[in-house]
N, C-alpha and C. Protein backbone atom coordinates (compact mmCIF):
# COMPACT_ATOMS: atom_id res chain seq x y z
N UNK A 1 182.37 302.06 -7.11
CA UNK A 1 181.79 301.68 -5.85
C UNK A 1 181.99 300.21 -5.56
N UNK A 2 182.14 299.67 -6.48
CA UNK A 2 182.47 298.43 -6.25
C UNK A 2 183.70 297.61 -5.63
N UNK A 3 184.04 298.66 -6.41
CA UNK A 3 185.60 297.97 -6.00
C UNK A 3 185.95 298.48 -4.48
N UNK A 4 185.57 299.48 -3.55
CA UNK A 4 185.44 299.31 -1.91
C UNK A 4 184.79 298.60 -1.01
N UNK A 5 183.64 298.00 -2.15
CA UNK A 5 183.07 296.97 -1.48
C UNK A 5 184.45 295.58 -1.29
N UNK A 6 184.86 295.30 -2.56
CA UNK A 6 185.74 294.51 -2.61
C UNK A 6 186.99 294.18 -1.52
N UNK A 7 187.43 295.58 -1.13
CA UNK A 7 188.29 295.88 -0.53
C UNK A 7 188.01 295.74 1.47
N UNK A 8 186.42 296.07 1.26
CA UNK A 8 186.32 296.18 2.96
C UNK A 8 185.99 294.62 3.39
N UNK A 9 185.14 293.87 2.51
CA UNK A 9 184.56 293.08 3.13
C UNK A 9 185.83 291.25 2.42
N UNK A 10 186.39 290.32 3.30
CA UNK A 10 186.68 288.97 2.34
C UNK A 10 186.11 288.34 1.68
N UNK A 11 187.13 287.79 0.73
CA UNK A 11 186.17 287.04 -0.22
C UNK A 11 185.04 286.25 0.32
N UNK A 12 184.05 285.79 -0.27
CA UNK A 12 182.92 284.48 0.18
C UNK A 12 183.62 283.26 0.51
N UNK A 13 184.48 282.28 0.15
CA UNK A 13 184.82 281.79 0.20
C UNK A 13 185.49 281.42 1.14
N UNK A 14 186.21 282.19 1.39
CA UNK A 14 187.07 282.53 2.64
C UNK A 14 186.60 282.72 4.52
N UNK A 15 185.35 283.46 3.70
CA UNK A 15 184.59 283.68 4.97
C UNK A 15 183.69 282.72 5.67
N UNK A 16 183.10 281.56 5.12
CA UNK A 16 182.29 280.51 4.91
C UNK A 16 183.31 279.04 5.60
N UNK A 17 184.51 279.19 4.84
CA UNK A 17 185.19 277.85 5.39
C UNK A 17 185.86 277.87 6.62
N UNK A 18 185.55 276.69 7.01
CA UNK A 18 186.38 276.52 8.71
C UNK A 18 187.24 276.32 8.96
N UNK A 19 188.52 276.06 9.57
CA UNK A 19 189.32 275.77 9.65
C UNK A 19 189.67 274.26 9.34
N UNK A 20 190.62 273.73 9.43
CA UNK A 20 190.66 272.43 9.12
C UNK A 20 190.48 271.33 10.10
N UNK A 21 190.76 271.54 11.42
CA UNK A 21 190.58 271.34 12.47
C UNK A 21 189.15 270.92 13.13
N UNK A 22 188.28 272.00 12.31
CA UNK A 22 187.44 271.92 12.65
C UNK A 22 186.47 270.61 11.92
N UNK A 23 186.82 270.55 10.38
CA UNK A 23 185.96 269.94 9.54
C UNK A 23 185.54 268.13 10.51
N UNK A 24 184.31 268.32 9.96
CA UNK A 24 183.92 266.88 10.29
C UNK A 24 182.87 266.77 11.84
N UNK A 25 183.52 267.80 12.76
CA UNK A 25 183.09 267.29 14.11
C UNK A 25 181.63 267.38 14.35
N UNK A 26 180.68 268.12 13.20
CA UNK A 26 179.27 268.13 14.25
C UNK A 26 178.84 266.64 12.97
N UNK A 27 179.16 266.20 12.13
CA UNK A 27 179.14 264.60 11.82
C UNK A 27 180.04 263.81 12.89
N UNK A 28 180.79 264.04 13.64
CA UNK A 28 181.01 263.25 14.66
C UNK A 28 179.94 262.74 15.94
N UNK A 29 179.74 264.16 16.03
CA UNK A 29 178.74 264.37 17.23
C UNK A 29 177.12 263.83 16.96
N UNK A 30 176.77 264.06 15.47
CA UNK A 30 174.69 263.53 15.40
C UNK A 30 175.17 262.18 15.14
N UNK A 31 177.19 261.17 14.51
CA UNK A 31 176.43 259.41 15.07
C UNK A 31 176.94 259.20 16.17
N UNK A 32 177.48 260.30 17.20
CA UNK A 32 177.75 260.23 18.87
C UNK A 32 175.93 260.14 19.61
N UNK A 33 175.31 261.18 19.32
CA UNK A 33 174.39 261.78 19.89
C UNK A 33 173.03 260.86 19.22
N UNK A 34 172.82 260.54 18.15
CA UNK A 34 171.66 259.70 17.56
C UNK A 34 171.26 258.81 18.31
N UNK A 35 171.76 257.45 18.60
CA UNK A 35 171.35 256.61 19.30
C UNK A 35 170.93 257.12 20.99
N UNK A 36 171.57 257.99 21.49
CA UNK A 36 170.70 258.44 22.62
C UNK A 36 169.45 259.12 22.44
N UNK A 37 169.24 259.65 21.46
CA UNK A 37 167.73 260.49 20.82
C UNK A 37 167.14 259.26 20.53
N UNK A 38 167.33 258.30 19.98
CA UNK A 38 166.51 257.19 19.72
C UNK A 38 166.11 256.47 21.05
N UNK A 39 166.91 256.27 21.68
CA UNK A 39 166.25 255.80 23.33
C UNK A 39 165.14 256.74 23.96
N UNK A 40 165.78 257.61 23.68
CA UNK A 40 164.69 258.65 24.58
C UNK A 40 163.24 258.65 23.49
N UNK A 41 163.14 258.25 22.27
CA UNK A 41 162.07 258.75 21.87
C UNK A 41 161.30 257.46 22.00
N UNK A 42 162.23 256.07 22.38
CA UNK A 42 161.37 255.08 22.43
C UNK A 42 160.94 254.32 23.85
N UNK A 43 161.62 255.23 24.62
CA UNK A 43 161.29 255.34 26.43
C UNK A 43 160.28 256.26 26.38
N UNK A 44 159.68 257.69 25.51
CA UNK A 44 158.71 258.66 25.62
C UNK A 44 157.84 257.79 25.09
N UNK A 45 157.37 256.81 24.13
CA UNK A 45 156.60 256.47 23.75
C UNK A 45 156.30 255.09 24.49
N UNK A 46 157.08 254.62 25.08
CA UNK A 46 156.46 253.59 26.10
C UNK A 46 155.93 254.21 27.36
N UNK A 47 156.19 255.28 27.94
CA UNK A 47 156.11 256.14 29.56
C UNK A 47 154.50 255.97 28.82
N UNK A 48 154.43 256.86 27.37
CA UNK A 48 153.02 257.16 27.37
C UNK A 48 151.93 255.87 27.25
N UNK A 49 152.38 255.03 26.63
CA UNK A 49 151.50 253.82 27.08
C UNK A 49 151.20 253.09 28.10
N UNK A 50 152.70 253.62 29.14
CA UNK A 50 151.87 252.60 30.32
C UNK A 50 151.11 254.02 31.12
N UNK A 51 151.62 255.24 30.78
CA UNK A 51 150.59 256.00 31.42
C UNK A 51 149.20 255.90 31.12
N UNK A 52 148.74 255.98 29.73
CA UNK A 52 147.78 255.53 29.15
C UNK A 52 147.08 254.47 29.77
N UNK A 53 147.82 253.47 29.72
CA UNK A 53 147.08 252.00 30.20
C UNK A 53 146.53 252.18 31.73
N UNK A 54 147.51 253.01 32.43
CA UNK A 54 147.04 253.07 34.04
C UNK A 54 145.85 254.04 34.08
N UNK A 55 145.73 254.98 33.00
CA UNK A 55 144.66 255.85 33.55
C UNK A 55 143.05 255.35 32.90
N UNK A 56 143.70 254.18 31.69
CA UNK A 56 142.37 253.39 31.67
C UNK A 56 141.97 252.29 32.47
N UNK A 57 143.18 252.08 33.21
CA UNK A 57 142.87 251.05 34.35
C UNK A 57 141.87 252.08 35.38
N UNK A 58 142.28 252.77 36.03
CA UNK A 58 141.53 253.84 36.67
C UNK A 58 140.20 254.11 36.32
N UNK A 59 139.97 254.60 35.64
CA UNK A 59 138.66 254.78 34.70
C UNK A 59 137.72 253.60 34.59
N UNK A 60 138.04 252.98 34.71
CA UNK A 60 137.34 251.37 34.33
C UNK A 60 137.03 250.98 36.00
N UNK A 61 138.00 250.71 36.91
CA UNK A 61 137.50 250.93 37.93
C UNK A 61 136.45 252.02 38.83
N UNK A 62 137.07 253.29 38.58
CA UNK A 62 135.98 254.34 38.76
C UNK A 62 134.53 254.54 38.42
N UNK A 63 134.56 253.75 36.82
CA UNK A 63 132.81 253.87 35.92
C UNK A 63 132.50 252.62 37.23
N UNK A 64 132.70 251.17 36.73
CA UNK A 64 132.00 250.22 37.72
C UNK A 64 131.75 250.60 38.86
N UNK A 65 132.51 251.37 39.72
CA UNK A 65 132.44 251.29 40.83
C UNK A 65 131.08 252.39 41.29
N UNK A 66 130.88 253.46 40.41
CA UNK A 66 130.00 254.53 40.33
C UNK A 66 128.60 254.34 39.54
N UNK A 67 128.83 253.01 39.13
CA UNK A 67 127.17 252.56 38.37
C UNK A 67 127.07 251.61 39.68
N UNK A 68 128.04 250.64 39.50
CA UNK A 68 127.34 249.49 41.32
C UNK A 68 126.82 250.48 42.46
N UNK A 69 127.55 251.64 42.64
CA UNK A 69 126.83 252.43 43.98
C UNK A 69 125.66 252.92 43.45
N UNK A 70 125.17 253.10 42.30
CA UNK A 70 123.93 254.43 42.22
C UNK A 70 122.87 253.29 41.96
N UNK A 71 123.26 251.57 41.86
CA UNK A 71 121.92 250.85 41.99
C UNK A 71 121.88 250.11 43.44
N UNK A 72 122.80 250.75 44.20
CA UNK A 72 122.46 250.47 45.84
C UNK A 72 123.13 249.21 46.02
N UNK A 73 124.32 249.05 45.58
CA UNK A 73 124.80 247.78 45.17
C UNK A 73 124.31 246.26 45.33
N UNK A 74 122.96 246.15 44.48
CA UNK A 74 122.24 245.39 44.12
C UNK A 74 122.66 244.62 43.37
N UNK A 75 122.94 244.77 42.08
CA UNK A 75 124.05 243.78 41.09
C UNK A 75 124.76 244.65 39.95
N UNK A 76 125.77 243.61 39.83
CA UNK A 76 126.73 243.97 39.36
C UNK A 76 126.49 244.38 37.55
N UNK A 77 127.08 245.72 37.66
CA UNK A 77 126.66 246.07 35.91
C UNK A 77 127.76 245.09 35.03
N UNK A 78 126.75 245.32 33.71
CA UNK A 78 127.79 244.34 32.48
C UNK A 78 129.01 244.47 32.19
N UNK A 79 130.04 243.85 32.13
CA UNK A 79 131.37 243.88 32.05
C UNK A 79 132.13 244.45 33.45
N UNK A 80 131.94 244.33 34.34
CA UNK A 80 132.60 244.86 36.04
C UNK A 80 132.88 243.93 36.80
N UNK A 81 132.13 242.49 36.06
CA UNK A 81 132.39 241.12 37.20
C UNK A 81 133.85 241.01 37.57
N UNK A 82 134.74 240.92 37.23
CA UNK A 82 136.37 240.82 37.39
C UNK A 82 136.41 242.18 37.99
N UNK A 83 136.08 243.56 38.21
CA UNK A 83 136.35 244.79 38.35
C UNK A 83 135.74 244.88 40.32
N UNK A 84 134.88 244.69 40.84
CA UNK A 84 134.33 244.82 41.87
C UNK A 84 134.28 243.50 42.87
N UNK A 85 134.18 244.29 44.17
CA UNK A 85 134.73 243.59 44.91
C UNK A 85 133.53 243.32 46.14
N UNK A 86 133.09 242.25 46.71
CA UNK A 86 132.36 242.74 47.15
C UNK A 86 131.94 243.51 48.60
N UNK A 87 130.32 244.09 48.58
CA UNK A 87 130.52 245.22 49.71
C UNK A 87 130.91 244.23 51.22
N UNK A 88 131.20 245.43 51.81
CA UNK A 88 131.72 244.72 53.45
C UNK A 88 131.74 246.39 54.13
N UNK A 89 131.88 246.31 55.85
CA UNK A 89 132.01 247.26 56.70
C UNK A 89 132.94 247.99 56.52
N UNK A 90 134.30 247.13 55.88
CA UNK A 90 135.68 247.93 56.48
C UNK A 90 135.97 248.32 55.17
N UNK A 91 136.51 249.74 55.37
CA UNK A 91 136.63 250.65 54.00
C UNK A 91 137.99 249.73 53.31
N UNK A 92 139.45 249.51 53.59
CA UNK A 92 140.47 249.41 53.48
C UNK A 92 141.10 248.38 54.05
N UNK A 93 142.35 247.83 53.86
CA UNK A 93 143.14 246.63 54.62
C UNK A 93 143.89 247.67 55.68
N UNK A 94 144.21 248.92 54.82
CA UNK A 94 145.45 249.61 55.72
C UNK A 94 144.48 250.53 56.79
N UNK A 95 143.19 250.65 56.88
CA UNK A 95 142.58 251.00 57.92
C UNK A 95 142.68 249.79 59.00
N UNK A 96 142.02 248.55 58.22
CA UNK A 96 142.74 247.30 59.20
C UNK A 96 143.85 247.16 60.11
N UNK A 97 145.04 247.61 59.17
CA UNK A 97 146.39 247.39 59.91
C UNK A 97 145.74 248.34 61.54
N UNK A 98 145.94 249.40 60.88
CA UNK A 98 145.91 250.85 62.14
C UNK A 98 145.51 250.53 63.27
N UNK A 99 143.93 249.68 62.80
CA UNK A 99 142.72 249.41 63.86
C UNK A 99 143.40 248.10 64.93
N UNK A 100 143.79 247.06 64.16
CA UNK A 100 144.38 246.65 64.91
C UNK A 100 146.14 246.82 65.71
N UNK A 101 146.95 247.94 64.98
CA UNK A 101 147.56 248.52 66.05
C UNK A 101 147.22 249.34 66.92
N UNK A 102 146.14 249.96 66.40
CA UNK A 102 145.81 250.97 67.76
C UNK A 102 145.04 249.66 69.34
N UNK A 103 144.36 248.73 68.69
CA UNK A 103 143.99 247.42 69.55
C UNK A 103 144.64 247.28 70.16
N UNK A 104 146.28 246.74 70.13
CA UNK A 104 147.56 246.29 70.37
C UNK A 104 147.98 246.84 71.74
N UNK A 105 148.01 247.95 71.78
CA UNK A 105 148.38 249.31 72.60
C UNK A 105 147.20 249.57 73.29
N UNK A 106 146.25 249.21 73.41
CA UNK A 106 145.24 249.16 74.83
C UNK A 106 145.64 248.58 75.60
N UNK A 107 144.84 248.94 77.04
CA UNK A 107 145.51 248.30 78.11
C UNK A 107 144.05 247.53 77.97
N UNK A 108 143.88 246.37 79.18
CA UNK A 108 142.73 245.71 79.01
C UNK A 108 141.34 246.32 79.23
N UNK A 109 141.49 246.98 80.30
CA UNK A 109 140.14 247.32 80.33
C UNK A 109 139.52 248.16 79.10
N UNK A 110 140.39 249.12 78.35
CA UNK A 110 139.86 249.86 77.57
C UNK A 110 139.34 248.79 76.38
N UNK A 111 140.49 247.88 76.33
CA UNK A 111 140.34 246.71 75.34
C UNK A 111 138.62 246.37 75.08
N UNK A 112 138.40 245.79 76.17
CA UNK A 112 137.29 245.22 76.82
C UNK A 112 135.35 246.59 76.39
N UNK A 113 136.21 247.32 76.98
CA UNK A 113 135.03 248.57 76.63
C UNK A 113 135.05 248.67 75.13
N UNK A 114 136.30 248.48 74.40
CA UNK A 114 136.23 249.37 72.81
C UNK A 114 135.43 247.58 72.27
N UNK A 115 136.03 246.57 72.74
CA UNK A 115 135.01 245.25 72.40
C UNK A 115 133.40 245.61 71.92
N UNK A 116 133.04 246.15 73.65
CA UNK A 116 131.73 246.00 73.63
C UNK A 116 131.00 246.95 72.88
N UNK A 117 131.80 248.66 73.06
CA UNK A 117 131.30 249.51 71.90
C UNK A 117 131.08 249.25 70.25
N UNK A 118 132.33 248.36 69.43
CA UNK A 118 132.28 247.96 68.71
C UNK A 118 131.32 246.98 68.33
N UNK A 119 131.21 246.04 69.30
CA UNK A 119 129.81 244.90 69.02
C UNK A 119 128.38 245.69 69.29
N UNK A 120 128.33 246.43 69.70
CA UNK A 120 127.04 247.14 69.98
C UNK A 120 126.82 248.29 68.55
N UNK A 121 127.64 248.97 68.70
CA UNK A 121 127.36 250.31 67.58
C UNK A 121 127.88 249.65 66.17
N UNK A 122 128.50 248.90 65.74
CA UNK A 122 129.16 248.67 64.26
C UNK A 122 127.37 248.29 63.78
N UNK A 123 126.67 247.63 64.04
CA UNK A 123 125.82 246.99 63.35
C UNK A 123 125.40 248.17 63.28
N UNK A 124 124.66 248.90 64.40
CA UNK A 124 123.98 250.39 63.94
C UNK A 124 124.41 251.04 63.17
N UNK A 125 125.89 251.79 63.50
CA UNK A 125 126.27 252.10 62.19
C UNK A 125 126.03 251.83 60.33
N UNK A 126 125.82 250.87 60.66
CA UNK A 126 126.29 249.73 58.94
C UNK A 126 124.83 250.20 58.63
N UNK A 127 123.79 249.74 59.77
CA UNK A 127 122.87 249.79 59.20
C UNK A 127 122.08 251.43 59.03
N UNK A 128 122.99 252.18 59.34
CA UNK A 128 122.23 253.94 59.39
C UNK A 128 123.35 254.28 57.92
N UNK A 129 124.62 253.52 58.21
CA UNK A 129 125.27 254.61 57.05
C UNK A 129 125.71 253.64 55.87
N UNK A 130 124.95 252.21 55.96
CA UNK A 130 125.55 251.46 54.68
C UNK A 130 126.92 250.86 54.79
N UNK A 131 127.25 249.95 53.73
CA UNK A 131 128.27 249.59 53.28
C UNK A 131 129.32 250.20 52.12
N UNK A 132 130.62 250.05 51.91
CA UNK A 132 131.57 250.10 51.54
C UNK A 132 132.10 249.20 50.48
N UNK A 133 132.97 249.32 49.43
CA UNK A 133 133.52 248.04 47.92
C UNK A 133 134.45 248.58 47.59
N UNK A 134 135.67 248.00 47.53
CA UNK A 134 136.45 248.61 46.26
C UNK A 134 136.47 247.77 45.18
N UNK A 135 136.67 248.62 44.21
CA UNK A 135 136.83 248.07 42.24
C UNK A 135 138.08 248.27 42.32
N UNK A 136 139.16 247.29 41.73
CA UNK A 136 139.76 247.22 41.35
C UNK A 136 140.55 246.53 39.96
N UNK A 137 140.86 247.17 38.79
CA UNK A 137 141.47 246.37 37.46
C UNK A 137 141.87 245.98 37.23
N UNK A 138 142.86 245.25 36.21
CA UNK A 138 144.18 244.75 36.42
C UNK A 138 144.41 244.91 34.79
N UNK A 139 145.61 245.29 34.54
CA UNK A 139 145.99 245.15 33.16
C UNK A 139 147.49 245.05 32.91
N UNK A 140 148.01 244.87 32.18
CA UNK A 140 149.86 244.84 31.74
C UNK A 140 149.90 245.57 30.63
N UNK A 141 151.50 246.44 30.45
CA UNK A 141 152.12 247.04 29.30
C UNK A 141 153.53 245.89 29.42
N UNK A 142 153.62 245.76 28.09
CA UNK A 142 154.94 245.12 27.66
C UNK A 142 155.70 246.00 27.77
N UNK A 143 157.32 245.73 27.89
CA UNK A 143 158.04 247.01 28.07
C UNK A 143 158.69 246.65 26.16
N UNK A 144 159.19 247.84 25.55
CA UNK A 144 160.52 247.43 24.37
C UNK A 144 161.50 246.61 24.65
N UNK A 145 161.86 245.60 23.77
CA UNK A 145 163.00 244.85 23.70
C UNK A 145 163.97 245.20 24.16
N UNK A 146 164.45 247.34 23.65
CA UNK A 146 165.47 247.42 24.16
C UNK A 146 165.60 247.95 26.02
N UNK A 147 164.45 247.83 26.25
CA UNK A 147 164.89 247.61 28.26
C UNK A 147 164.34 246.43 28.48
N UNK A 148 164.51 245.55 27.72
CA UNK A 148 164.25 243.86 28.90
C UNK A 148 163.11 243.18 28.42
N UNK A 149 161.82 243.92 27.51
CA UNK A 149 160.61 242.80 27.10
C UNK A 149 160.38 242.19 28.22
N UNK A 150 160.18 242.72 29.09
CA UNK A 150 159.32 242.40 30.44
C UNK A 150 157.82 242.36 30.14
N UNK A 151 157.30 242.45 31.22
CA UNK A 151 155.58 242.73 30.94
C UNK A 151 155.62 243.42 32.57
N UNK A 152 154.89 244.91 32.82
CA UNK A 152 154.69 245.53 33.56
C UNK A 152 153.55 245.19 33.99
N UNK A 153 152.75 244.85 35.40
CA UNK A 153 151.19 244.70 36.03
C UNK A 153 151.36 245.84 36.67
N UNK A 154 149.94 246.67 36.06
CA UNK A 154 149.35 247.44 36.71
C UNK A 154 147.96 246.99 37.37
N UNK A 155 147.40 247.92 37.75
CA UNK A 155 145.82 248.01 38.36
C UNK A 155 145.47 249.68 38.93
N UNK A 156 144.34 249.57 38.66
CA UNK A 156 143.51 251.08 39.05
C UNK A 156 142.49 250.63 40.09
N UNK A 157 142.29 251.17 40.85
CA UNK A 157 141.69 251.08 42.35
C UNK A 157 140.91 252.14 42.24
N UNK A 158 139.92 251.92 42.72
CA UNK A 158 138.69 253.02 43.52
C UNK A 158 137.77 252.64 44.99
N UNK A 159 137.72 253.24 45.92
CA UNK A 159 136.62 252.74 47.40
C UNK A 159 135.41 253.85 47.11
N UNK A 160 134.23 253.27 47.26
CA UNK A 160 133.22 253.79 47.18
C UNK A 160 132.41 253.39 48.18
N UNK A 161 131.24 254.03 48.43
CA UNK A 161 130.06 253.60 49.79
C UNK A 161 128.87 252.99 48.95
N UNK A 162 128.32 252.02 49.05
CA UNK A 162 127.14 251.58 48.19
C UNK A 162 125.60 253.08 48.82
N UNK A 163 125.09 253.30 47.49
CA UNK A 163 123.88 253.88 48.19
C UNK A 163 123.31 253.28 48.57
N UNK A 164 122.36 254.14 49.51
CA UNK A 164 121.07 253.21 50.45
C UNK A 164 119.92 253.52 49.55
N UNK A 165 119.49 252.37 49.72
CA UNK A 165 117.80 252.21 49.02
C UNK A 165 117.23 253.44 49.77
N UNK A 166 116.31 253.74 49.33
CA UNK A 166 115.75 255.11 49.98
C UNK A 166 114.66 254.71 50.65
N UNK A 167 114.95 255.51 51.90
CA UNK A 167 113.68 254.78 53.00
C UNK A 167 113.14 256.22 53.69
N UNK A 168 112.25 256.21 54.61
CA UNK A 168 111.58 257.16 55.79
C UNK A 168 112.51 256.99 56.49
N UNK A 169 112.97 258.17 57.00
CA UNK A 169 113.24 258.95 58.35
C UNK A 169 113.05 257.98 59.43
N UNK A 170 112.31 257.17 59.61
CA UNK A 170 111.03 256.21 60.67
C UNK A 170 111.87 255.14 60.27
N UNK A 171 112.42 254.73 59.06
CA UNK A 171 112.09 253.21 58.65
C UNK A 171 113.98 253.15 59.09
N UNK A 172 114.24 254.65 59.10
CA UNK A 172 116.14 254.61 59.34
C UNK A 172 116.43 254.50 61.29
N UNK A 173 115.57 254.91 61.47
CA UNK A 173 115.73 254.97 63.33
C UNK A 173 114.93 253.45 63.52
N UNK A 174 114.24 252.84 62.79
CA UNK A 174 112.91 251.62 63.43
C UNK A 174 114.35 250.73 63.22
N UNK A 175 115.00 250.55 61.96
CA UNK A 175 116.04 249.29 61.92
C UNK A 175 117.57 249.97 62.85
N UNK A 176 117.71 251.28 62.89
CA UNK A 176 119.11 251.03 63.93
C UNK A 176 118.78 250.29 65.23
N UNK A 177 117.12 250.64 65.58
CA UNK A 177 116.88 250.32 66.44
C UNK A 177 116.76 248.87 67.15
N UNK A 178 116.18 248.20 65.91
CA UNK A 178 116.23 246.86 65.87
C UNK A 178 117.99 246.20 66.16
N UNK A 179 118.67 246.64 65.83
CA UNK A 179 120.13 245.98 65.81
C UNK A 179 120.75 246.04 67.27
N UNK A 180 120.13 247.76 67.27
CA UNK A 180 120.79 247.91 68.62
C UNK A 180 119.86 247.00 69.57
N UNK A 181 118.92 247.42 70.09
CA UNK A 181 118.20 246.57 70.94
C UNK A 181 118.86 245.05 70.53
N UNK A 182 119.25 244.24 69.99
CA UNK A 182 119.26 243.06 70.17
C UNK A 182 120.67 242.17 71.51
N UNK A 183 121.04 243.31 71.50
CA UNK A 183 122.08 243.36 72.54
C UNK A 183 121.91 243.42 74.20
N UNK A 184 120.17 244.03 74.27
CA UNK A 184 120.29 244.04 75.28
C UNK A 184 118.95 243.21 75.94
């Protein structure tokens, strides 16, 4: 029985070696291919640090910004002084831009009316629905030597509404009232 085994199948030897042609090439190819695996594993491990760093930038803005609103933004909690900004009416700069292009593009009279609505109702407003802050962080990731040893600036941003001290029903209509009336 053996000896048909012999006969059907080639020797080991034979069957195992490559041609000559072939010898050598996948040692050509891992010191072709190595140094690109090494970039990529040391670009994956920087992506994750500055991702890292931005989402603790975030976070850090978000906590401050969510302890300053829940004490009615009264003062500023420990370690947030550099982080918060302080409160004011206008939520944003880029609401700014808008407000004053949409301004731009009035004709006068409307100009004139959105004036007086604005000087009359903003104070009521402010004073029925509060003020507005953003927190913002700031931090840097170094980049690796091998893309440049730069230093990357980030920052994490958050807009929040300060809470209102808690008042009567009475005590929220007695002060819009006061603001408004002073106008007329």
């Amino acid at each position: 029985m053996t000896d048909l085994n012999e006969h059907l199948s080639p020797p080991r030897s034979a069957k195992c070696r490559a041609p000559r042609r072939h010898r050598g090439v996948a040692s050509a190819e891992a010191v072709v291919a190595f140094p690109f695996f090494v970039l990529i594993i040391i670009g994956l491990y920087y992506l994750r640090g500055a991702v890292a760093k931005k989402h603790e930038l975030s976070m850090t803005a978000r906590t401050c910004a969510w302890l300053y609103s829940a004490n009615s933004c009264q003062s500023i909690p420990a370690g947030c002084q550099n982080v918060l900004g302080s409160p004011g009416t206008s939520p944003t700069s880029a609401s700014d831009d808008l407000h004053g292009k949409v301004n731009e593009k009035k004709q006068t009279l409307a100009k004139f009316v959105q004036d007086i609505v604005d000087e009359v109702l903003s104070p009521v407003l402010d004073a029925a629905f509060g003020e507005s802050f953003n927190a913002t962080s700031h931090g840097s990731v170094t980049h690796p030597k091998i893309f440049g040893a730069g230093t990357l600036k980030m920052s994490g941003q958050y807009h929040l509404a300060c809470n209102l001290v808690e008042q009567e029903p009475l005590d929220v209509v007695t002060n819009a009232w006061k603001k408004f009336k002073q106008y007329w």
